[in-house]
C-alpha atoms as a PDB file:
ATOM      1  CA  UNK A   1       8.762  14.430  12.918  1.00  0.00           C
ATOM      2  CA  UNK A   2       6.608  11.273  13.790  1.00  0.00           C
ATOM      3  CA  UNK A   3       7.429   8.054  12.335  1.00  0.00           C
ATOM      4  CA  UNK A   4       5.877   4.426  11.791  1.00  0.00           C
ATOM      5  CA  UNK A   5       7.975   0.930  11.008  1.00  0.00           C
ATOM      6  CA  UNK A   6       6.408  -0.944   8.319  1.00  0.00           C
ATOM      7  CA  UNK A   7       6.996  -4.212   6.719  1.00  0.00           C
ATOM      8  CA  UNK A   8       6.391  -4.166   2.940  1.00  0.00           C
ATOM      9  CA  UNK A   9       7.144  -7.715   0.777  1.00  0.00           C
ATOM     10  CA  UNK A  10       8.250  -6.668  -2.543  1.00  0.00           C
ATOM     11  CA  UNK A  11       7.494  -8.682  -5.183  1.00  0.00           C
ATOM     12  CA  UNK A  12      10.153 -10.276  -5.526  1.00  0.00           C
ATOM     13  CA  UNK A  13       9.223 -11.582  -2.263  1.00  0.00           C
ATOM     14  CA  UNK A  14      12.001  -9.679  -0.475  1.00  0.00           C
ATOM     15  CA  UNK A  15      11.205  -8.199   2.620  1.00  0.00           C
ATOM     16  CA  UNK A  16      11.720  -4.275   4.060  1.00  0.00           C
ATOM     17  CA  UNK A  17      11.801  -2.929   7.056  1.00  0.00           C
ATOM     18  CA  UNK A  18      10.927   1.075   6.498  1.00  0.00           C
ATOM     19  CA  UNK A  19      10.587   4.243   8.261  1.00  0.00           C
ATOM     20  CA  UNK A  20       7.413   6.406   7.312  1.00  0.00           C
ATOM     21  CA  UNK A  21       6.079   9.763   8.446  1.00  0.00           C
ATOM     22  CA  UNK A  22       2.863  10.033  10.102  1.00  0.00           C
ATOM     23  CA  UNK A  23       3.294  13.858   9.688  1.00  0.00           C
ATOM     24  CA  UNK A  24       3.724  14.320   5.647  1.00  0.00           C
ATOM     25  CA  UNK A  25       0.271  13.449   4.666  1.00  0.00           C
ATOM     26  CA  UNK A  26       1.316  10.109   2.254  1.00  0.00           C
ATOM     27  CA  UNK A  27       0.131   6.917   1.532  1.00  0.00           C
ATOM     28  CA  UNK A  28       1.281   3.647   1.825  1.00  0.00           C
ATOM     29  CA  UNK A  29       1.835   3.711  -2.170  1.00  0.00           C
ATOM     30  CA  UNK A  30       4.106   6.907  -1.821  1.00  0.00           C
ATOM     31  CA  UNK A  31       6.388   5.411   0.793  1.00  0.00           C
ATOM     32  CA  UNK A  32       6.698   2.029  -1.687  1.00  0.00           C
ATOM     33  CA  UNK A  33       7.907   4.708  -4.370  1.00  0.00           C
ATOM     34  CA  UNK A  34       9.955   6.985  -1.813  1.00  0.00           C
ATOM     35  CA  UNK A  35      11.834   3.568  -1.251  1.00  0.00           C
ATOM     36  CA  UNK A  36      11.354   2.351  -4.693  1.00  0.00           C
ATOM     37  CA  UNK A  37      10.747  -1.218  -3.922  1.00  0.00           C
ATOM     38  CA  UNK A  38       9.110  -1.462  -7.316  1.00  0.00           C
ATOM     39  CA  UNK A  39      10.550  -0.665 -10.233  1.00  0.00           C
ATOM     40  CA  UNK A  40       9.321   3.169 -11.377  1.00  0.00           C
ATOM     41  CA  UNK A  41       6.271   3.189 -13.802  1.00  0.00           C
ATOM     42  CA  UNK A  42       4.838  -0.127 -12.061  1.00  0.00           C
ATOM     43  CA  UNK A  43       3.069   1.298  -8.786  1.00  0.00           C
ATOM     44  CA  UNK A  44       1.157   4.262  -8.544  1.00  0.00           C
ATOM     45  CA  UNK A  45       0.233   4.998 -11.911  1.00  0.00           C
ATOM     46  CA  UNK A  46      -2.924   7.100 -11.672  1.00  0.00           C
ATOM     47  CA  UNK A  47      -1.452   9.172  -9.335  1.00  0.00           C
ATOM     48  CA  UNK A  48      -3.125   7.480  -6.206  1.00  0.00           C
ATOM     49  CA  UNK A  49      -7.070   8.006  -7.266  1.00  0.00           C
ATOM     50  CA  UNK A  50      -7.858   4.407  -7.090  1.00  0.00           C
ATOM     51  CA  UNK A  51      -7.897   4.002 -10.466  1.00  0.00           C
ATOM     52  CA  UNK A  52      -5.620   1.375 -11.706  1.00  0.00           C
ATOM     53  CA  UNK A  53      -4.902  -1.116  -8.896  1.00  0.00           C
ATOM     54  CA  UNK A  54      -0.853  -0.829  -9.577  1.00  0.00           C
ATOM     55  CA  UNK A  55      -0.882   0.001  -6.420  1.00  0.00           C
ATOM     56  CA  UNK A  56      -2.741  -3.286  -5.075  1.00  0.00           C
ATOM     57  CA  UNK A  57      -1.290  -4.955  -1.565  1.00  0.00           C
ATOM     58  CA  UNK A  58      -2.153  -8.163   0.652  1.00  0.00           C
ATOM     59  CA  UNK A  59      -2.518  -6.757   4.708  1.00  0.00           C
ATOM     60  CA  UNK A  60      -0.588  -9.627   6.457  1.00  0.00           C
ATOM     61  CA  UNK A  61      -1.367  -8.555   9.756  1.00  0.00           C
ATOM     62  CA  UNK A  62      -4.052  -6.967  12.039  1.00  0.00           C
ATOM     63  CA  UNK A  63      -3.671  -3.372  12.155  1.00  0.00           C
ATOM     64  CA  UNK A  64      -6.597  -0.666  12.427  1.00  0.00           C
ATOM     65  CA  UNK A  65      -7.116   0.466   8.640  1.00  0.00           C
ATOM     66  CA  UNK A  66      -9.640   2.930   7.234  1.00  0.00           C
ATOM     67  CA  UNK A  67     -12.324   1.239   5.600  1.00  0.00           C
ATOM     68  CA  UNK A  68     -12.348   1.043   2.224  1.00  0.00           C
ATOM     69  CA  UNK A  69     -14.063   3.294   0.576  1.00  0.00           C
ATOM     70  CA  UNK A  70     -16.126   3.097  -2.464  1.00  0.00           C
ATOM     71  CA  UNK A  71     -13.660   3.933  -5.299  1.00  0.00           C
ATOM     72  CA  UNK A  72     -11.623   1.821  -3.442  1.00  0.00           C
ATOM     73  CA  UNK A  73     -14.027  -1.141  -3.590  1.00  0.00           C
ATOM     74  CA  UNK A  74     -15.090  -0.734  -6.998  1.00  0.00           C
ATOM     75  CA  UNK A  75     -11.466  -0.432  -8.622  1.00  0.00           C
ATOM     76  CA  UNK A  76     -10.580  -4.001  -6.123  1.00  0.00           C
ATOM     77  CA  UNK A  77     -13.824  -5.804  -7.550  1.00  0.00           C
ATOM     78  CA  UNK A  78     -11.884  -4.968 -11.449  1.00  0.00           C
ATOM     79  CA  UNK A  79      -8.372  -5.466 -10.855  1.00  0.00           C
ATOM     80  CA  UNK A  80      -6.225  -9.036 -10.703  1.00  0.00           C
ATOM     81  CA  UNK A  81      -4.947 -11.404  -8.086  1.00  0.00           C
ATOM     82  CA  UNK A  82      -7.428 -10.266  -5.560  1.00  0.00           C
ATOM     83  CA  UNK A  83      -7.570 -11.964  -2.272  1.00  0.00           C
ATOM     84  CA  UNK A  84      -9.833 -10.874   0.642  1.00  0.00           C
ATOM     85  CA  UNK A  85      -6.917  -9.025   2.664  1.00  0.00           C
ATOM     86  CA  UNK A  86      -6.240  -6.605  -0.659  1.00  0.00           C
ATOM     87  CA  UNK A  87      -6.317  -3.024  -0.476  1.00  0.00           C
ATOM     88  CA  UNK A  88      -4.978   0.082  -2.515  1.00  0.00           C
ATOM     89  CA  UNK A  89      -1.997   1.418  -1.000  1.00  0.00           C
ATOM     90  CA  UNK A  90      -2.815   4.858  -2.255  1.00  0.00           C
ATOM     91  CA  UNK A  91      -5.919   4.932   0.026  1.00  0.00           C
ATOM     92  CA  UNK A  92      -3.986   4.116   3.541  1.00  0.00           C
ATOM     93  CA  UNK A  93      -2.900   7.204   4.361  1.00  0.00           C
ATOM     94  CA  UNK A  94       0.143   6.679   6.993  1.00  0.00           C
ATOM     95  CA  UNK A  95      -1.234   7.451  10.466  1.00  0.00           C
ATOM     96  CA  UNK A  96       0.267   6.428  13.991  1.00  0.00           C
ATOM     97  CA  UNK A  97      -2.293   3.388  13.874  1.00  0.00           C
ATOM     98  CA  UNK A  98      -0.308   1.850  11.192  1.00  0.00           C
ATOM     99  CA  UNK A  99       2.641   0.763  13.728  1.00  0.00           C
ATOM    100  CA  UNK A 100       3.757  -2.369  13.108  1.00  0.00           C
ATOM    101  CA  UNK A 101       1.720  -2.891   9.665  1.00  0.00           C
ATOM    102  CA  UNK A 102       2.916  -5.780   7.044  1.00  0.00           C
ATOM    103  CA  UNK A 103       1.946  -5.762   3.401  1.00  0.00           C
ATOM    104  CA  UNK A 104       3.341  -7.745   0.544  1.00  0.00           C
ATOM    105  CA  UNK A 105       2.613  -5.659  -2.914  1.00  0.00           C
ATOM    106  CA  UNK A 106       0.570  -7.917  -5.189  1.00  0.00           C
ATOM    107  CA  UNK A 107       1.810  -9.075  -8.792  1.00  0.00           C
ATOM    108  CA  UNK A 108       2.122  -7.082 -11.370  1.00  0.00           C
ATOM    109  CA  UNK A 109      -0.935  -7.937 -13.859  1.00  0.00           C
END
């Protein structure tokens, strides 16, 4: 099995260092619930379809993302405490790329 390190800023403001899987097909959402650094029922909940925005981080450094896709765009141009480095966890899947990438989740609305 293939793994990243990540850096995720809960909000609390505490920070984790984590160990994700470049082979299990997830998202950056999934791996904040696999650790739960946010309490269960607050990230996540429309099952990752960019939908809600619970799932809304800040990108703190430069790492190669996907771009965002449409959904992805539409649901960010909706949702609260935007800045310009937000993205949807659920729609950054976890790929060898992501080496090294630091996120802090965004506020809960």
């Amino acid at each position: 099995m293939s793994e990243i390190t990540l850096k995720i800023i809960d909000r609390d403001g505490v920070a984790h260092t984590v160990q994700a899987p470049t082979d299990m097909a997830m998202n950056i959402m999934e791996v904040v619930r696999a650790y739960e650094l946010a309490p269960e029922g607050t990230i996540g909940i429309c099952g990752g379809m960019a939908m809600c925005a619970s799932c809304q981080c800040y990108v703190l450094n430069e790492v190669p993302l996907p771009e965002m896709g449409p959904d992805e765009d539409a649901m960010l141009s909706e949702a609260f405490n935007v800045k310009p480095n937000s993205r949807l966890g659920c729609q950054i899947p976890i790929t060898n790329e992501l080496e090294g990438l630091e996120i802090a989740l965004a506020p809960e609305e």
